[in-house]
PDB file of N, CA and C in Angstrom:
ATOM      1  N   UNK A   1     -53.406   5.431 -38.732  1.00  0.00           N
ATOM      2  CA  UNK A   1     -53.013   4.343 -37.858  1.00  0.00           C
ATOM      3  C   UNK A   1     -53.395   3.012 -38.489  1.00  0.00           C
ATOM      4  N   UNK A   2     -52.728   2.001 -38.289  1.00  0.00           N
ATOM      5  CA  UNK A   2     -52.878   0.692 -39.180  1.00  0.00           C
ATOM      6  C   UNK A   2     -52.681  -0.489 -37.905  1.00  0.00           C
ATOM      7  N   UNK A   3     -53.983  -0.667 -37.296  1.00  0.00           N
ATOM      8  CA  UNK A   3     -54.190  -1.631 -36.256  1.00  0.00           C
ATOM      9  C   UNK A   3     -53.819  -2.709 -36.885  1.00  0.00           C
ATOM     10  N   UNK A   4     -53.550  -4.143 -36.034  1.00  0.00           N
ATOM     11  CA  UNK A   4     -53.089  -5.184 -36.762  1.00  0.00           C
ATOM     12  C   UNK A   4     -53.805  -6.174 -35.545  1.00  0.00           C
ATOM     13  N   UNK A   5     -54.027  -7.213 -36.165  1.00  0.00           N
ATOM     14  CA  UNK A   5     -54.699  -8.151 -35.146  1.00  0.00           C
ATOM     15  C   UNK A   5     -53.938  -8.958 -34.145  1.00  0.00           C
ATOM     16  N   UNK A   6     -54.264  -8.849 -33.126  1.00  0.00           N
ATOM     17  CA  UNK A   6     -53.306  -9.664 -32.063  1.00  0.00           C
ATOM     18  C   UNK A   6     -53.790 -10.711 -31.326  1.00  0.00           C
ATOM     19  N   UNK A   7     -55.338 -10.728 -31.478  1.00  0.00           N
ATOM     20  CA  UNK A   7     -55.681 -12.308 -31.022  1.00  0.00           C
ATOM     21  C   UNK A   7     -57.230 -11.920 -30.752  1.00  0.00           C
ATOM     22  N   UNK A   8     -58.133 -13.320 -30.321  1.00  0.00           N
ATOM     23  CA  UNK A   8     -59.406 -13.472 -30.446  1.00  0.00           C
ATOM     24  C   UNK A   8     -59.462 -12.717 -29.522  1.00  0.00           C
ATOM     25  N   UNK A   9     -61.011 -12.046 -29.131  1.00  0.00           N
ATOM     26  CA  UNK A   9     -60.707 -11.305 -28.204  1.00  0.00           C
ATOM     27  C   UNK A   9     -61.619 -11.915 -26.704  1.00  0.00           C
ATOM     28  N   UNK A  10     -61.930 -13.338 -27.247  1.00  0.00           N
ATOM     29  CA  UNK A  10     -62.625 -13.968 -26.482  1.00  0.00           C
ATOM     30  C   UNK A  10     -60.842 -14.952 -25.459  1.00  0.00           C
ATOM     31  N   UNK A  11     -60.199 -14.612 -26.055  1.00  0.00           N
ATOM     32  CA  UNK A  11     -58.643 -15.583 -25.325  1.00  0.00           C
ATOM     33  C   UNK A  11     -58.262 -14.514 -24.148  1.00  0.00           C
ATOM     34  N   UNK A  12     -58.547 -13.395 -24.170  1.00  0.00           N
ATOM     35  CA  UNK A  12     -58.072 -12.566 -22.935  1.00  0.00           C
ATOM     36  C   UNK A  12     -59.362 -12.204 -22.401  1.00  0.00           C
ATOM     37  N   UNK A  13     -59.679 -12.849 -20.904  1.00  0.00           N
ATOM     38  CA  UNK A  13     -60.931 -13.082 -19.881  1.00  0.00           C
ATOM     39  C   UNK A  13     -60.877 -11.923 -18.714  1.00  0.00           C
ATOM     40  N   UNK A  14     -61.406 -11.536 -18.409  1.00  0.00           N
ATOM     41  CA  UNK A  14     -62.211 -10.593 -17.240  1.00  0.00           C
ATOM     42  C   UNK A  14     -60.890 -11.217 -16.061  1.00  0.00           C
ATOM     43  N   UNK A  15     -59.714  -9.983 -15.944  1.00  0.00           N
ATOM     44  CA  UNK A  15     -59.211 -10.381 -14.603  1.00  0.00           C
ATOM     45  C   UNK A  15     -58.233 -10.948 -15.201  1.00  0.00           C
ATOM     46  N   UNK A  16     -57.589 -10.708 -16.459  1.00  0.00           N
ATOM     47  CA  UNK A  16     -56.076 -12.125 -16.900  1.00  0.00           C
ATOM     48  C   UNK A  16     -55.880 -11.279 -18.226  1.00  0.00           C
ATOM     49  N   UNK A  17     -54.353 -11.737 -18.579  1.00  0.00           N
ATOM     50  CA  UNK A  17     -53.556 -11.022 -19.086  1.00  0.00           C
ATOM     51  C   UNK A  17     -53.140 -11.860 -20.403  1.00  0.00           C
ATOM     52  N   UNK A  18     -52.620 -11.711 -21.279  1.00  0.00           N
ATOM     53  CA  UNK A  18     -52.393 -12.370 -22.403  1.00  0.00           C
ATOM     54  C   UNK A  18     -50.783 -12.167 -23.003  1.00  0.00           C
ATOM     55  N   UNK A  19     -49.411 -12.567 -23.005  1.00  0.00           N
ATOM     56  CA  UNK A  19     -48.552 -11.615 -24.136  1.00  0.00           C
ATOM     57  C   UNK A  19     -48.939 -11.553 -25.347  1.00  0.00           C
ATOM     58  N   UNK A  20     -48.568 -11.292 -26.869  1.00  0.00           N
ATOM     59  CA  UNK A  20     -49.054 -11.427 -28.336  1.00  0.00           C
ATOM     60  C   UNK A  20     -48.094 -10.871 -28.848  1.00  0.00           C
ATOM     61  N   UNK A  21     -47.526 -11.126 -30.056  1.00  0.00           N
ATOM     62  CA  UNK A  21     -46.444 -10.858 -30.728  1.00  0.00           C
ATOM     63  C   UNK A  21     -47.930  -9.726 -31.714  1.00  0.00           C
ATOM     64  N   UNK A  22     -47.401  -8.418 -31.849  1.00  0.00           N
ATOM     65  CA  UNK A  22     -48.246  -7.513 -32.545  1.00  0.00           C
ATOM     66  C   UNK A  22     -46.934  -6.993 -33.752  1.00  0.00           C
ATOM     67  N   UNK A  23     -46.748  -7.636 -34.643  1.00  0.00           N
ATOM     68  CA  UNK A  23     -45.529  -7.482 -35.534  1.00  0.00           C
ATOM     69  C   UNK A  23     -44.150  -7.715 -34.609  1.00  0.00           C
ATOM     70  N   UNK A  24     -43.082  -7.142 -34.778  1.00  0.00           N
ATOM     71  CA  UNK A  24     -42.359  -7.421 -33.561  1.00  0.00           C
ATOM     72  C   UNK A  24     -42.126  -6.958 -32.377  1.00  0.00           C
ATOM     73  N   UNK A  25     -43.318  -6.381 -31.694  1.00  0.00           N
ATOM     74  CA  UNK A  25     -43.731  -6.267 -30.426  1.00  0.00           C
ATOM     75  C   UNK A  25     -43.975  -6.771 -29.699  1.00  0.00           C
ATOM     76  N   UNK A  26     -43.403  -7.620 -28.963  1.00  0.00           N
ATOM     77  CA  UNK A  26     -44.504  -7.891 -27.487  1.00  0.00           C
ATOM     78  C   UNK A  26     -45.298  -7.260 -27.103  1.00  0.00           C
ATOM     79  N   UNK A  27     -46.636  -7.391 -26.840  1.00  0.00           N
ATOM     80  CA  UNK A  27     -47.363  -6.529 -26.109  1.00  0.00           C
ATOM     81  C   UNK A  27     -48.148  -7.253 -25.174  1.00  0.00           C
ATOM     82  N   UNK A  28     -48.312  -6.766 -24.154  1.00  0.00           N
ATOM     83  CA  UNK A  28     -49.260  -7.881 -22.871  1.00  0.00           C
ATOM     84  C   UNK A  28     -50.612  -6.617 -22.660  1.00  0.00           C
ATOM     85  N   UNK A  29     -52.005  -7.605 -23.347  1.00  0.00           N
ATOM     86  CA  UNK A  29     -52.754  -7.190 -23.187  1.00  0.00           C
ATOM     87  C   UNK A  29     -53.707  -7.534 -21.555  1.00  0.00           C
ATOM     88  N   UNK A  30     -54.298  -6.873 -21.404  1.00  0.00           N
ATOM     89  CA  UNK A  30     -55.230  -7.024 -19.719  1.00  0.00           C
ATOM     90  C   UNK A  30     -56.318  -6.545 -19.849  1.00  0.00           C
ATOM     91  N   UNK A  31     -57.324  -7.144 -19.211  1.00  0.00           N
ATOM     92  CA  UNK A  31     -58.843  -7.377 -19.608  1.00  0.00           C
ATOM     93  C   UNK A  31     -59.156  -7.111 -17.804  1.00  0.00           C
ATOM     94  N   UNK A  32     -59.560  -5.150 -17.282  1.00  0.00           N
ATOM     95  CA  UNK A  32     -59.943  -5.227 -16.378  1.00  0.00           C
ATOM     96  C   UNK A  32     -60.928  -5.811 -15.506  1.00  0.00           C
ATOM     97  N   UNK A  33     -61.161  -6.107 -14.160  1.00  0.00           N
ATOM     98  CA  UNK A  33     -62.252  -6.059 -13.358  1.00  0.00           C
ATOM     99  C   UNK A  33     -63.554  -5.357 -14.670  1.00  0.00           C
ATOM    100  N   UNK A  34     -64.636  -5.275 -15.097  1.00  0.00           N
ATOM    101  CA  UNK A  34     -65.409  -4.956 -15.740  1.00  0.00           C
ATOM    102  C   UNK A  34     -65.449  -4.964 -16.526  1.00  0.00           C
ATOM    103  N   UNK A  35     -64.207  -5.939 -17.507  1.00  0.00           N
ATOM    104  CA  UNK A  35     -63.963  -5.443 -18.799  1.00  0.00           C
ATOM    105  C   UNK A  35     -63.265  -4.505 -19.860  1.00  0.00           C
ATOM    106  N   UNK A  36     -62.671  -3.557 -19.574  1.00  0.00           N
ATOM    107  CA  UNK A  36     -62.001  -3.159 -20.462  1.00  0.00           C
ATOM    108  C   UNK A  36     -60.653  -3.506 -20.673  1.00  0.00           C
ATOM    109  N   UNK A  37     -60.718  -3.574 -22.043  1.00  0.00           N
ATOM    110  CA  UNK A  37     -59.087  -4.075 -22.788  1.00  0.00           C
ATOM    111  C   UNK A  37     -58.076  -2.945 -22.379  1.00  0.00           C
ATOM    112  N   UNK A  38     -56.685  -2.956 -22.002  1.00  0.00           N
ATOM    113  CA  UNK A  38     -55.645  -2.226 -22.344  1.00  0.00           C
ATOM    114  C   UNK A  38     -54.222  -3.239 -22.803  1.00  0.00           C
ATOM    115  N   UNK A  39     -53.597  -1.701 -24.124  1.00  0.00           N
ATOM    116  CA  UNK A  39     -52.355  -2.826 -24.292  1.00  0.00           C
ATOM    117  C   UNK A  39     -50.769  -2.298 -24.058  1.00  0.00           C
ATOM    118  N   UNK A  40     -50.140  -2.687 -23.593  1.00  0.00           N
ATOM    119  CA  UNK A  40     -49.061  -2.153 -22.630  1.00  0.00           C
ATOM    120  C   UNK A  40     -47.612  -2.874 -23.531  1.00  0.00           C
ATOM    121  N   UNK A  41     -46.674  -2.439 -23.371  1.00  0.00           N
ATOM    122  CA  UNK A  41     -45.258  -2.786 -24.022  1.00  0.00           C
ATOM    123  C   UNK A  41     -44.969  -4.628 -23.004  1.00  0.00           C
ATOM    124  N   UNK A  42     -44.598  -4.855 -23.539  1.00  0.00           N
ATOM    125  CA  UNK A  42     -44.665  -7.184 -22.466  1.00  0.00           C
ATOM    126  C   UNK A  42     -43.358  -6.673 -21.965  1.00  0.00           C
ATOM    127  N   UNK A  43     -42.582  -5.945 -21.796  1.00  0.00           N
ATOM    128  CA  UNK A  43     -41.252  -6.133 -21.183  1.00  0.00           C
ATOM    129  C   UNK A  43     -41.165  -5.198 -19.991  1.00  0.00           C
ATOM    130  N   UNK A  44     -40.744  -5.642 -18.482  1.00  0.00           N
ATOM    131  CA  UNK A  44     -41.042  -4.276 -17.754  1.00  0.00           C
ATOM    132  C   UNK A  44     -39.934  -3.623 -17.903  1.00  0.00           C
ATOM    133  N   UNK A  45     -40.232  -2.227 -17.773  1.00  0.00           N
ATOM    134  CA  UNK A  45     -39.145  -1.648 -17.907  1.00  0.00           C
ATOM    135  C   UNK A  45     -37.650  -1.239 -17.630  1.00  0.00           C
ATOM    136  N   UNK A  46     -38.103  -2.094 -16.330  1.00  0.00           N
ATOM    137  CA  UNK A  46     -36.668  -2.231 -15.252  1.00  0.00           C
ATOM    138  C   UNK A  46     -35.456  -3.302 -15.983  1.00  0.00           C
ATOM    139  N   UNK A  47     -35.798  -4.593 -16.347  1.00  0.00           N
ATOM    140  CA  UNK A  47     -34.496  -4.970 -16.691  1.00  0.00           C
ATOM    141  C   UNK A  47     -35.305  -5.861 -17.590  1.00  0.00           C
ATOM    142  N   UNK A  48     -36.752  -5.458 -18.603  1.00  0.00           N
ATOM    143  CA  UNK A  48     -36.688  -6.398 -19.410  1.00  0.00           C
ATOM    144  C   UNK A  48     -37.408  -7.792 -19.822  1.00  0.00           C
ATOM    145  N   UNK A  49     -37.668  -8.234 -18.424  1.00  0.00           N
ATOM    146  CA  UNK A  49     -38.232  -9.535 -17.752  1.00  0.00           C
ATOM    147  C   UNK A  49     -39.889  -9.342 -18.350  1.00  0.00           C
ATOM    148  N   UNK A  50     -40.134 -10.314 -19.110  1.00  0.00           N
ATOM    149  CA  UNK A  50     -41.545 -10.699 -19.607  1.00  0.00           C
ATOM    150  C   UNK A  50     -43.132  -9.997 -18.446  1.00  0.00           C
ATOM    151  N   UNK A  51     -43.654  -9.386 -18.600  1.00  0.00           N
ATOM    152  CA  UNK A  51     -44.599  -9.027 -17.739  1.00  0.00           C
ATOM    153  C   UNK A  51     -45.641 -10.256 -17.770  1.00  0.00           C
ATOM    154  N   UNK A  52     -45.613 -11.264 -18.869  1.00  0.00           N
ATOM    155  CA  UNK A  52     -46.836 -11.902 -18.516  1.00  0.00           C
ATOM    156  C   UNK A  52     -46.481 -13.347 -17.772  1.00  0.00           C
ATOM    157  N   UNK A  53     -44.609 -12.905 -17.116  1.00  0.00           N
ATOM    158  CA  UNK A  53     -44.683 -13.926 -15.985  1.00  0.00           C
ATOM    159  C   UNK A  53     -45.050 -13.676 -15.024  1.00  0.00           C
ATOM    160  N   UNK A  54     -45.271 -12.202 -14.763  1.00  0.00           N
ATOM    161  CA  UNK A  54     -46.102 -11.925 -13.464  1.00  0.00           C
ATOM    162  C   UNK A  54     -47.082 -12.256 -13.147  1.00  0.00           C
ATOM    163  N   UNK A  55     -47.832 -11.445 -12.337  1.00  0.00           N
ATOM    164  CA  UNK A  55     -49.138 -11.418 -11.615  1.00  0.00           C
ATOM    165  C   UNK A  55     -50.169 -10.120 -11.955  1.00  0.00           C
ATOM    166  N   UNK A  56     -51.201 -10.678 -12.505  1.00  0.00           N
ATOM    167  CA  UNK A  56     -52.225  -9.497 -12.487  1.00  0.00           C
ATOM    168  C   UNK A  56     -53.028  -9.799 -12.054  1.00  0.00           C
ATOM    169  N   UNK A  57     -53.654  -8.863 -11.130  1.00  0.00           N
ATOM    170  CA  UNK A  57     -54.887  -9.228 -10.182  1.00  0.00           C
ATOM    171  C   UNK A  57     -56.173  -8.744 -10.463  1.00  0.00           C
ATOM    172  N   UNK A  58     -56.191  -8.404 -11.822  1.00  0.00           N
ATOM    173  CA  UNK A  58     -57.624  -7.598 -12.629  1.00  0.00           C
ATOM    174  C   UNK A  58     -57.381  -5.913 -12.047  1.00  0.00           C
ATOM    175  N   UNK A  59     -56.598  -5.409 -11.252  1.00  0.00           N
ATOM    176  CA  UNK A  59     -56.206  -4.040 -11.245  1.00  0.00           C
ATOM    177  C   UNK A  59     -54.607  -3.945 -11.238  1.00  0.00           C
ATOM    178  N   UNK A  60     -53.711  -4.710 -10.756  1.00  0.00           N
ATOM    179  CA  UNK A  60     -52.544  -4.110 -10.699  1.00  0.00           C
ATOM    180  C   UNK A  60     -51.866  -5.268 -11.486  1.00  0.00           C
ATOM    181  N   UNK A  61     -50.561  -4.844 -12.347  1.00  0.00           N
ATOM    182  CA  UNK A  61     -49.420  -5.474 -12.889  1.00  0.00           C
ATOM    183  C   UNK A  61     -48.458  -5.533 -11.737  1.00  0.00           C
ATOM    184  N   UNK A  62     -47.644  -6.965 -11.770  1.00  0.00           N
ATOM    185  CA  UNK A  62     -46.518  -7.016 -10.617  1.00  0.00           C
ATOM    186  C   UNK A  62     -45.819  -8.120 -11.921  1.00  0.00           C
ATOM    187  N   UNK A  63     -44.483  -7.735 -11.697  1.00  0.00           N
ATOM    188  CA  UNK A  63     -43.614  -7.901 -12.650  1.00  0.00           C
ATOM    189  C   UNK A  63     -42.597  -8.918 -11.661  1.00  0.00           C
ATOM    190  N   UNK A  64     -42.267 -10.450 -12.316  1.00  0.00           N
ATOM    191  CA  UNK A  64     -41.927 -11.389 -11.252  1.00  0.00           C
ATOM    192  C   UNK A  64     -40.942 -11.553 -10.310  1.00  0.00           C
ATOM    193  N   UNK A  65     -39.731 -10.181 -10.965  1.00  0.00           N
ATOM    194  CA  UNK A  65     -38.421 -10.471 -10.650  1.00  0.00           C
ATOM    195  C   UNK A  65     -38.134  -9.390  -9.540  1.00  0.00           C
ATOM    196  N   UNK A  66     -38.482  -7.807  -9.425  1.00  0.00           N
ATOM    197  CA  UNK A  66     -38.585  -7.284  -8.486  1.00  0.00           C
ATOM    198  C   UNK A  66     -39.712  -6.703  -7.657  1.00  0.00           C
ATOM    199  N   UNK A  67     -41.012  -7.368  -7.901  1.00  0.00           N
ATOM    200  CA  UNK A  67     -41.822  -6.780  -7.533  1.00  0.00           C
ATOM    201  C   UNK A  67     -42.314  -5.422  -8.094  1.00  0.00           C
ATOM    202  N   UNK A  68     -42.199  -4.814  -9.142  1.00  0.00           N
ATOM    203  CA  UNK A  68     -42.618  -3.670  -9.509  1.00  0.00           C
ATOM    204  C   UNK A  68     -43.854  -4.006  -9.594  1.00  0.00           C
ATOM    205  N   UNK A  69     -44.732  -2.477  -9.752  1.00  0.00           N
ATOM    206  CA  UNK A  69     -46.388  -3.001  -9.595  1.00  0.00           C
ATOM    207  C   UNK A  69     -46.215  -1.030 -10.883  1.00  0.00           C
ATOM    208  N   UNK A  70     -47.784  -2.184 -11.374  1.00  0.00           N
ATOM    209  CA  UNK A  70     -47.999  -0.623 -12.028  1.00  0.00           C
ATOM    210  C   UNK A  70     -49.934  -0.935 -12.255  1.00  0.00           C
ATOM    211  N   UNK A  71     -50.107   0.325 -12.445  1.00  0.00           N
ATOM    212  CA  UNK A  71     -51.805   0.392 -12.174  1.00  0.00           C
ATOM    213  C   UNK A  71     -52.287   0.000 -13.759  1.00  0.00           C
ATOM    214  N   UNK A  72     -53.228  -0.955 -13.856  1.00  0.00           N
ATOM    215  CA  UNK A  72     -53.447  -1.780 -15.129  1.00  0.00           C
ATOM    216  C   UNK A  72     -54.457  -0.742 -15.858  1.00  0.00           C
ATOM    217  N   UNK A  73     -54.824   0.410 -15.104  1.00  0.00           N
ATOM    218  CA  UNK A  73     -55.713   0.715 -16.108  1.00  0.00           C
ATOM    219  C   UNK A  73     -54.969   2.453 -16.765  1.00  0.00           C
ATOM    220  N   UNK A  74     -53.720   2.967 -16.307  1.00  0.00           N
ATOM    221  CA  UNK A  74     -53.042   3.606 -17.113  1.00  0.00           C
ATOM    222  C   UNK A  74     -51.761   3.254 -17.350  1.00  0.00           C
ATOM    223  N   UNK A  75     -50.542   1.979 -16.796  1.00  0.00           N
ATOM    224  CA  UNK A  75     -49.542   1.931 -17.279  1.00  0.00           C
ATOM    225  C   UNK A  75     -48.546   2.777 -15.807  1.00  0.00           C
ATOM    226  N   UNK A  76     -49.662   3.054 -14.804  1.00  0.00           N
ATOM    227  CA  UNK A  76     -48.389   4.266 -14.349  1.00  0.00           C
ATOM    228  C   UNK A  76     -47.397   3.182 -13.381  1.00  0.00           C
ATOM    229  N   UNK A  77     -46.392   3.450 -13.296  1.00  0.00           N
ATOM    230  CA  UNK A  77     -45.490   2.669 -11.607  1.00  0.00           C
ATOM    231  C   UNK A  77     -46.702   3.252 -10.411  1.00  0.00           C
ATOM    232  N   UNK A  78     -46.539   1.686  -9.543  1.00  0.00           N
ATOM    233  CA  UNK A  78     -46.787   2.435  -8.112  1.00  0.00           C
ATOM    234  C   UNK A  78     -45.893   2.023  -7.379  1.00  0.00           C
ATOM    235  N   UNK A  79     -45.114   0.964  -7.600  1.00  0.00           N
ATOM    236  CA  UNK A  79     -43.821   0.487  -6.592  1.00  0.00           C
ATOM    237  C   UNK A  79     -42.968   0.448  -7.829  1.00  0.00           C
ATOM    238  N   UNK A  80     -42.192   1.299  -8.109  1.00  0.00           N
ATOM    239  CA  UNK A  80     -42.011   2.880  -7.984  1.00  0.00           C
ATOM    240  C   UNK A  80     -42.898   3.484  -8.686  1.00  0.00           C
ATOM    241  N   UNK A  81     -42.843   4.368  -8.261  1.00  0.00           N
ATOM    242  CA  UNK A  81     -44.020   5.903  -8.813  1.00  0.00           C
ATOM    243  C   UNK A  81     -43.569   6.353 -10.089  1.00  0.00           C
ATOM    244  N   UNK A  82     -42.372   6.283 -10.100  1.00  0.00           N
ATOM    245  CA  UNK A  82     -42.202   7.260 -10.957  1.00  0.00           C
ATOM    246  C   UNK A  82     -41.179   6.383 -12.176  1.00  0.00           C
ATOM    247  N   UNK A  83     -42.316   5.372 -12.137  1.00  0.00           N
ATOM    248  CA  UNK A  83     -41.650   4.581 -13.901  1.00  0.00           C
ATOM    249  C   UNK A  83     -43.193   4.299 -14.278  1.00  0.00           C
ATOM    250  N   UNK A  84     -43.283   4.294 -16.289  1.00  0.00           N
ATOM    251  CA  UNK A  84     -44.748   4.019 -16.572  1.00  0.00           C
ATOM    252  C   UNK A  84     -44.382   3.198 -17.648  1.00  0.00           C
ATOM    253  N   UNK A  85     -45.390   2.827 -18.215  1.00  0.00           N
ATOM    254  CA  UNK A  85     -45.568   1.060 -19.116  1.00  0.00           C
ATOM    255  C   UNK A  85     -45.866   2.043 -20.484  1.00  0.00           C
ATOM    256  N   UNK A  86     -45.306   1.884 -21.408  1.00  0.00           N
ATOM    257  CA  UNK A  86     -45.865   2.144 -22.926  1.00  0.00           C
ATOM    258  C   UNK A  86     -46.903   1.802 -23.101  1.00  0.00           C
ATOM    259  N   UNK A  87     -48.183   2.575 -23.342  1.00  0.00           N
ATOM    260  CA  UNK A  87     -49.818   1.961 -23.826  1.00  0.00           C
ATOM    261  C   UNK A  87     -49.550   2.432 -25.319  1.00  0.00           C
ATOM    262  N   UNK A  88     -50.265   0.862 -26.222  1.00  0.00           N
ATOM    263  CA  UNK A  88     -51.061   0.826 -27.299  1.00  0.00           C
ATOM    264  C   UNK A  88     -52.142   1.342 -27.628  1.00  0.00           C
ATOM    265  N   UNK A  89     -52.335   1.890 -28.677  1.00  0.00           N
ATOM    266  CA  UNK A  89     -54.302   1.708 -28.618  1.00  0.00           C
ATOM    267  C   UNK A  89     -54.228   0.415 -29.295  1.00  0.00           C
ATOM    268  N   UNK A  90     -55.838   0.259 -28.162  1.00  0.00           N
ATOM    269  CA  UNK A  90     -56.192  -1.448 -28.649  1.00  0.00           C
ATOM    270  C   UNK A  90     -58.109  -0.788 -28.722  1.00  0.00           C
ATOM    271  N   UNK A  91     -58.392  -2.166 -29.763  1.00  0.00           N
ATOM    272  CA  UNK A  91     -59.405  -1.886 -29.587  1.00  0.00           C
ATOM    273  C   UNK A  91     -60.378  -3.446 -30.234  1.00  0.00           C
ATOM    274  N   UNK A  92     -61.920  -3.499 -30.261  1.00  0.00           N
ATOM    275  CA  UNK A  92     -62.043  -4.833 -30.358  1.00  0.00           C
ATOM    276  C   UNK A  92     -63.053  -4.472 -31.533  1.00  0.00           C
ATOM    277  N   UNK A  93     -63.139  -5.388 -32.323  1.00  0.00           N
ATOM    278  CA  UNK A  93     -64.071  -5.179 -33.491  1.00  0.00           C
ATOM    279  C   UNK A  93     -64.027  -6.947 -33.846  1.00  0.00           C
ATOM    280  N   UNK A  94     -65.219  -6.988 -34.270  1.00  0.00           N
ATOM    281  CA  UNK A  94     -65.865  -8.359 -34.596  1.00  0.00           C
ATOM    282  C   UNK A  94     -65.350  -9.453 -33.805  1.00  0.00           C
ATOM    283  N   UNK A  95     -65.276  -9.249 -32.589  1.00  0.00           N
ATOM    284  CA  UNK A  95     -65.007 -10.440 -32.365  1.00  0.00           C
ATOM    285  C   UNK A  95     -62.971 -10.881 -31.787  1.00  0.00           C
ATOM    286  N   UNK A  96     -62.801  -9.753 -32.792  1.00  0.00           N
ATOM    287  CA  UNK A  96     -60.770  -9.676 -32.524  1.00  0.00           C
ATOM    288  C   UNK A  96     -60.086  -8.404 -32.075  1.00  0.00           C
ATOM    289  N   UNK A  97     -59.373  -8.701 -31.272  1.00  0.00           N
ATOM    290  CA  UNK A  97     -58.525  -7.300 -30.280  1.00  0.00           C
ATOM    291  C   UNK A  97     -57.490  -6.959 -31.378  1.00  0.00           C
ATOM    292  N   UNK A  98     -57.487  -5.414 -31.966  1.00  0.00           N
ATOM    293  CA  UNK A  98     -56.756  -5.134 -32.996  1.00  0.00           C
ATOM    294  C   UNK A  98     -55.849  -4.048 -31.778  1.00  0.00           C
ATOM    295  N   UNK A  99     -54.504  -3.660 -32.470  1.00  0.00           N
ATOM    296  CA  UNK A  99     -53.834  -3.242 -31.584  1.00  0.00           C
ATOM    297  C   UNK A  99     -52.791  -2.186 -32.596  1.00  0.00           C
ATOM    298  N   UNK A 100     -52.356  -1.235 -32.628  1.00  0.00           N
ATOM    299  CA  UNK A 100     -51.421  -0.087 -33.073  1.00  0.00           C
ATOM    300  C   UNK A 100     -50.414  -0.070 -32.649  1.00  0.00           C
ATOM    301  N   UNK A 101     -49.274  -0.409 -33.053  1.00  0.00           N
ATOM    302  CA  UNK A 101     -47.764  -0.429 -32.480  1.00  0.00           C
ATOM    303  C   UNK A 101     -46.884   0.317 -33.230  1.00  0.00           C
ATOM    304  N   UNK A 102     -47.491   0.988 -34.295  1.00  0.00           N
ATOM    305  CA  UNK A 102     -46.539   2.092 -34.596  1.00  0.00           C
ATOM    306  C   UNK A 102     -46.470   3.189 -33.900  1.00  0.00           C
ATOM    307  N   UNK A 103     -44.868   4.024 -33.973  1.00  0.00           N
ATOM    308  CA  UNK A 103     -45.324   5.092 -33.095  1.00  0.00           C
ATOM    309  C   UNK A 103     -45.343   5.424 -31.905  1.00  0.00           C
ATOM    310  N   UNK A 104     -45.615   3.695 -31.134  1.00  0.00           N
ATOM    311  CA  UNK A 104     -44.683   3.601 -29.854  1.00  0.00           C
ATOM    312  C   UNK A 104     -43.790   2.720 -29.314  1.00  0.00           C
ATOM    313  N   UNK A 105     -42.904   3.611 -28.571  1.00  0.00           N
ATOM    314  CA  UNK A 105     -42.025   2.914 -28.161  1.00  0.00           C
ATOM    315  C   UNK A 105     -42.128   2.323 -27.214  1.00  0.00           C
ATOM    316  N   UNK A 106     -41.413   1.009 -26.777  1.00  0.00           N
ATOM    317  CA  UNK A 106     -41.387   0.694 -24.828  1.00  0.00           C
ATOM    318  C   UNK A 106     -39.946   1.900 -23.995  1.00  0.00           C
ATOM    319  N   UNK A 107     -40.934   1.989 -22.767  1.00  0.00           N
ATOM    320  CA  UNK A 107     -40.365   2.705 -22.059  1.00  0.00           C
ATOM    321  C   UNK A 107     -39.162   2.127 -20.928  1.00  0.00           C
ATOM    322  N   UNK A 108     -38.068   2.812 -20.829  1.00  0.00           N
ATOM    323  CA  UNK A 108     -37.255   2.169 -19.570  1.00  0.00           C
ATOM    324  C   UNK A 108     -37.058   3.184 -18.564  1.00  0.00           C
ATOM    325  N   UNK A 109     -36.674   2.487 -17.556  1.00  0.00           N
ATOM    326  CA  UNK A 109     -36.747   2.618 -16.355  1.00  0.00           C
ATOM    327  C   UNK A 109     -35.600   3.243 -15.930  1.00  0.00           C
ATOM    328  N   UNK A 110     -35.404   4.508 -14.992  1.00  0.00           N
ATOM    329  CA  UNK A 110     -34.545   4.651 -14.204  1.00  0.00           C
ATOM    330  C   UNK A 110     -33.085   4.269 -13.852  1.00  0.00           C
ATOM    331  N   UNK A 111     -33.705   3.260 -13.156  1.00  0.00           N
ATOM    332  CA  UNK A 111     -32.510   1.798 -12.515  1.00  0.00           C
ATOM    333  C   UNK A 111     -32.985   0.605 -12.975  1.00  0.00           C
TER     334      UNK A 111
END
């Protein structure tokens, strides 16, 4: 695996979300309630629309255009259930959030 750096890791705060171009990926990273990093595909899967115009509330993703919500700490749908977010491995070393985007794809949706 060949992590690549996607930003300081002091720029994504406890409770807030970041997008980052990780080669030509979007990826929208989120920094739970307690701290932990996850990194998710930036486009939701429904039609596309940037996830980091939404809303994250330090547990849930809500995506701006239909309200989709998905649980920030695996990627799954909960409004709908049954759509999920592409996770990265991310991880933090010295100081910078390195991130793996080979290998996966972003996921789409249903409808």
């Amino acid at each position: 695996m060949a992590y690549q750096t996607a930003c300081q890791a002091d720029e994504v705060w406890e409770g807030d979300m970041l997008e980052v171009d990780v080669g030509e990926h979007p990826v929208l990273l989120v920094r739970m309630e307690g701290g932990a990093l996850h990194a998710y595909q930036g486009m939701c899967p429904h039609q596309d629309i940037p996830l980091s115009e939404g809303r994250f509330d330090g547990k849930v993703l809500m995506c701006r255009a239909h309200q989709w919500t998905f649980d920030a700490r695996n990627g799954q749908g909960i409004n709908p259930h049954d759509c999920q977010l592409a996770q990265y491995p991310v991880r933090e070393e010295n100081g910078q959030v390195l991130v793996e985007v080979e290998g996966v794809s972003p996921l789409f949706a249903h409808s």
